[in-house]
Protein backbone atom coordinates (compact mmCIF):
# COMPACT_ATOMS: atom_id res chain seq x y z
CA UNK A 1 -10.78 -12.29 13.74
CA UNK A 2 -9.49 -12.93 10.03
CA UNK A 3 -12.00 -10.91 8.58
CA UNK A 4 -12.05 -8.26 10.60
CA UNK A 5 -7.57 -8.01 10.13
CA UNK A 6 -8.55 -8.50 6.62
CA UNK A 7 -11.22 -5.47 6.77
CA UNK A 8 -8.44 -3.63 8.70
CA UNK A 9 -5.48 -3.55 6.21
CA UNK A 10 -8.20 -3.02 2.65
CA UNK A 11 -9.34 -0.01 4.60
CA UNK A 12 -5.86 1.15 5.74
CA UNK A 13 -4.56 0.59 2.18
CA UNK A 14 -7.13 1.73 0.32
CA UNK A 15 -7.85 4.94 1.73
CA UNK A 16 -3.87 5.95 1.80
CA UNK A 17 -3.96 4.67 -1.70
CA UNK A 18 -6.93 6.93 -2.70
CA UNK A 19 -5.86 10.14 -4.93
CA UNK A 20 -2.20 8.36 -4.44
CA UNK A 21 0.37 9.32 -7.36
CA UNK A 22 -0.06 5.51 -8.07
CA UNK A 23 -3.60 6.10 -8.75
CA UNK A 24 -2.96 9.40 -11.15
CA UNK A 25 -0.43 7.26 -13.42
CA UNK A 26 -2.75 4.32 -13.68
CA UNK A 27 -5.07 7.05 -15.19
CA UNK A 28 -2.92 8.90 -17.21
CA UNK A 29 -2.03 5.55 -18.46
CA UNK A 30 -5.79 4.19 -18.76
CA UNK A 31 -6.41 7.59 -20.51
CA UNK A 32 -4.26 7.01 -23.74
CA UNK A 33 -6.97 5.59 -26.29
CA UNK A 34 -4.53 3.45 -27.53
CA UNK A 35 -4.04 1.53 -23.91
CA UNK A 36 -5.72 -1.43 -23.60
CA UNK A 37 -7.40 -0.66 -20.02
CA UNK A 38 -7.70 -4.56 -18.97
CA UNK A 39 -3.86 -4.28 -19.40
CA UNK A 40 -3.44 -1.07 -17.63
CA UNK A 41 -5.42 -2.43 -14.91
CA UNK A 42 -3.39 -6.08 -14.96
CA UNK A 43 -0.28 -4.00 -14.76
CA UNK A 44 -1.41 -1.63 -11.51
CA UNK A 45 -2.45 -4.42 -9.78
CA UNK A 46 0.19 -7.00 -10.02
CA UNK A 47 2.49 -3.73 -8.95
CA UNK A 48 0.39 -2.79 -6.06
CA UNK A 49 0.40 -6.88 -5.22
CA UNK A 50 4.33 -6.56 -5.77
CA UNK A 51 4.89 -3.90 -3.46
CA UNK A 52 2.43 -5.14 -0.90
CA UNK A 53 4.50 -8.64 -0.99
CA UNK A 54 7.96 -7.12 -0.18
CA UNK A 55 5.91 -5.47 2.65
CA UNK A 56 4.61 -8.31 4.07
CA UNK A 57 7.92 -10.15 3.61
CA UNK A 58 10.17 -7.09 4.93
CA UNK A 59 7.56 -6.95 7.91
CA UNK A 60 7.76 -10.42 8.95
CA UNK A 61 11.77 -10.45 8.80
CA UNK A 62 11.84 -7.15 10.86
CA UNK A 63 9.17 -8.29 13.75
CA UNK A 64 11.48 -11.24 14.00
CA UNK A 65 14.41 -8.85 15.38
CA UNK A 66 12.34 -6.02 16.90
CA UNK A 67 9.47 -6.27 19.34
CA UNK A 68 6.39 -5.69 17.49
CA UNK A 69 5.28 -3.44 20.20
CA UNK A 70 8.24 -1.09 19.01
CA UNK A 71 7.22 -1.46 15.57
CA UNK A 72 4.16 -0.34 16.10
CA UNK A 73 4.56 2.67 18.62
CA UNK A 74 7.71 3.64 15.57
CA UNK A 75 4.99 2.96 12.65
CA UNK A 76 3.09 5.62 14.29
CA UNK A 77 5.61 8.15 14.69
CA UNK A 78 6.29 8.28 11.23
CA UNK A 79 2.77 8.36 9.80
CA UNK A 80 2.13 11.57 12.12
CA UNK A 81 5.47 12.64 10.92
CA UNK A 82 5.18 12.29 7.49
CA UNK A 83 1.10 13.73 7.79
CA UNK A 84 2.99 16.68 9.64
CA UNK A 85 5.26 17.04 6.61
CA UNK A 86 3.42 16.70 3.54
């Protein structure tokens, strides 16, 4: 069951991450010859693991107030809503 949640959220994440504005500065920055590309990489991965932290921890404090049900009929809303948008 572990593996397959942790098969579940790389998926998620990675696909919504693919051709993500992230993703297009971490080049433009990897592109410079000057960069060093080990430190470009360190750099857009302990921000991705940074953001992905205060996600984790922002999720955990808010299922302990809402019922996750909620959460996750709400967390669907707004994906289709912000699909519908962009």
């Amino acid at each position: 069951m572990e593996l397959r949640t942790l098969l579940l959220v790389f998926g998620t994440v990675f696909l919504a991450e693919l051709g993500d504005k992230t993703q297009i500065a971490t080049m433009l920055y990897a592109i410079d010859k000057e960069s060093n590309k080990i430190l470009v990489f360190i750099g857009a991965s302990l921000a991705l693991i940074s953001t992905s932290a205060i996600g984790v921890l922002f999720g955990n404090l808010i299922s302990r107030a809402i019922n996750p049900k909620y959460l996750t009929i709400s967390a669907g809303i707004l994906f289709v809503l912000v699909g519908c948008f962009t």
